[in-house]
N, C-alpha and C. Protein backbone atom coordinates (compact mmCIF):
# COMPACT_ATOMS: atom_id res chain seq x y z
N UNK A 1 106.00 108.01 117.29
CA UNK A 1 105.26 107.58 116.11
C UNK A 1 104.42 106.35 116.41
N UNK A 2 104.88 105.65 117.08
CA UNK A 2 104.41 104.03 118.01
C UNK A 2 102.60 104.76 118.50
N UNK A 3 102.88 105.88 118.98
CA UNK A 3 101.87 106.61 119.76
C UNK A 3 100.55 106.40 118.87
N UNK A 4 101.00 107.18 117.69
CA UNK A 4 99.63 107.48 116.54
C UNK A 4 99.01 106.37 115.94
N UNK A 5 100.17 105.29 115.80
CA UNK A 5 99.91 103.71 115.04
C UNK A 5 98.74 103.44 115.98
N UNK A 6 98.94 102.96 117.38
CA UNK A 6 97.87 103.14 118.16
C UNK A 6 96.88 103.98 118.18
N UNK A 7 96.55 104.77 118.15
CA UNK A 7 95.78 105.98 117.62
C UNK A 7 94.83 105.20 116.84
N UNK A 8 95.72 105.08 115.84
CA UNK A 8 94.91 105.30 114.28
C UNK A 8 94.15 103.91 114.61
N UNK A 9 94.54 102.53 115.06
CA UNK A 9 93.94 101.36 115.47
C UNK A 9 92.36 101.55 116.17
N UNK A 10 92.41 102.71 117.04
CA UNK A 10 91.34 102.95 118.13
C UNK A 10 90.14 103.84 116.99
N UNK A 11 90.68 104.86 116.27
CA UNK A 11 90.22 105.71 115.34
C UNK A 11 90.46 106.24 114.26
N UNK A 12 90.33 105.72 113.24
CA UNK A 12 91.07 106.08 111.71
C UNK A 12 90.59 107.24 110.93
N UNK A 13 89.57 108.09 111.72
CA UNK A 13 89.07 109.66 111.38
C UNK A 13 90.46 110.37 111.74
N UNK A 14 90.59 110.16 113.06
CA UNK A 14 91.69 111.36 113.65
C UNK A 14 93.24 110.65 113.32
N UNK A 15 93.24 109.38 112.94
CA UNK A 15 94.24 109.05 112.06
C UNK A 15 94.83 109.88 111.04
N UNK A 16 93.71 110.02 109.79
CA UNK A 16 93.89 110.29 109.24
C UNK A 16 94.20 112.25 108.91
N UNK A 17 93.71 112.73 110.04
CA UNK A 17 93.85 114.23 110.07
C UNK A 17 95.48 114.07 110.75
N UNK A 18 95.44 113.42 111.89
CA UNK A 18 96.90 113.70 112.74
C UNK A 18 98.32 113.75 111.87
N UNK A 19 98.12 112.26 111.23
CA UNK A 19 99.13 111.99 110.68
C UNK A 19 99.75 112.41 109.39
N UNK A 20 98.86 113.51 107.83
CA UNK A 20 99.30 114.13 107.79
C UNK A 20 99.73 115.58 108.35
N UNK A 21 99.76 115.90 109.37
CA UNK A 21 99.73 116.98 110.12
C UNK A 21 101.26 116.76 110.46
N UNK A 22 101.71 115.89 111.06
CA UNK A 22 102.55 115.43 111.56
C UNK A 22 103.68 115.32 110.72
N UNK A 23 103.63 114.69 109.81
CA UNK A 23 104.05 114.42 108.30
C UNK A 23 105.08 115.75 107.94
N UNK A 24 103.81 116.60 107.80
CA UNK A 24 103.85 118.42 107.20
C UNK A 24 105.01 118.81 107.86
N UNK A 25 104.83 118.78 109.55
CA UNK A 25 105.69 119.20 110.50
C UNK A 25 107.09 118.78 110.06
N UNK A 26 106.96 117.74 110.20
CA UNK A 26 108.34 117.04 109.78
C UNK A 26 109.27 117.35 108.73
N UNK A 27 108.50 117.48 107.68
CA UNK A 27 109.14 117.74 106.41
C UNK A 27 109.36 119.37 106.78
N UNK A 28 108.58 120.25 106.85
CA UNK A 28 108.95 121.73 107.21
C UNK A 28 110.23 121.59 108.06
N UNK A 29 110.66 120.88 109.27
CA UNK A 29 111.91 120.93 109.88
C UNK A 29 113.03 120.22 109.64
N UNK A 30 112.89 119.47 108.75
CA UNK A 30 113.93 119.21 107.78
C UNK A 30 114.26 119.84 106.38
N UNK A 31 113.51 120.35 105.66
CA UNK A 31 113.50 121.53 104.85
C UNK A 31 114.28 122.82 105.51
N UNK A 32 114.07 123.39 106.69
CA UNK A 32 114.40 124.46 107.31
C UNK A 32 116.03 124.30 107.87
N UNK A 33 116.36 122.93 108.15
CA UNK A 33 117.96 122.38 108.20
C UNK A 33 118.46 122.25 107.47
């Protein structure tokens, strides 16, 4: 997650697509447990 914070510092376009993406993922594999 350290990864994207950086990310988002360099570029806050693909910030903002990645990280809910990421988000989504997350919640789908805890939903699915």
């Amino acid at each position: 997650m350290i990864y994207y914070i950086i990310i988002c510092q360099v570029d806050i376009s693909y910030c903002s697509f990645v990280i809910p993406f990421v988000f989504f993922v997350y919640l789908c594999r805890l939903t699915s447990l």
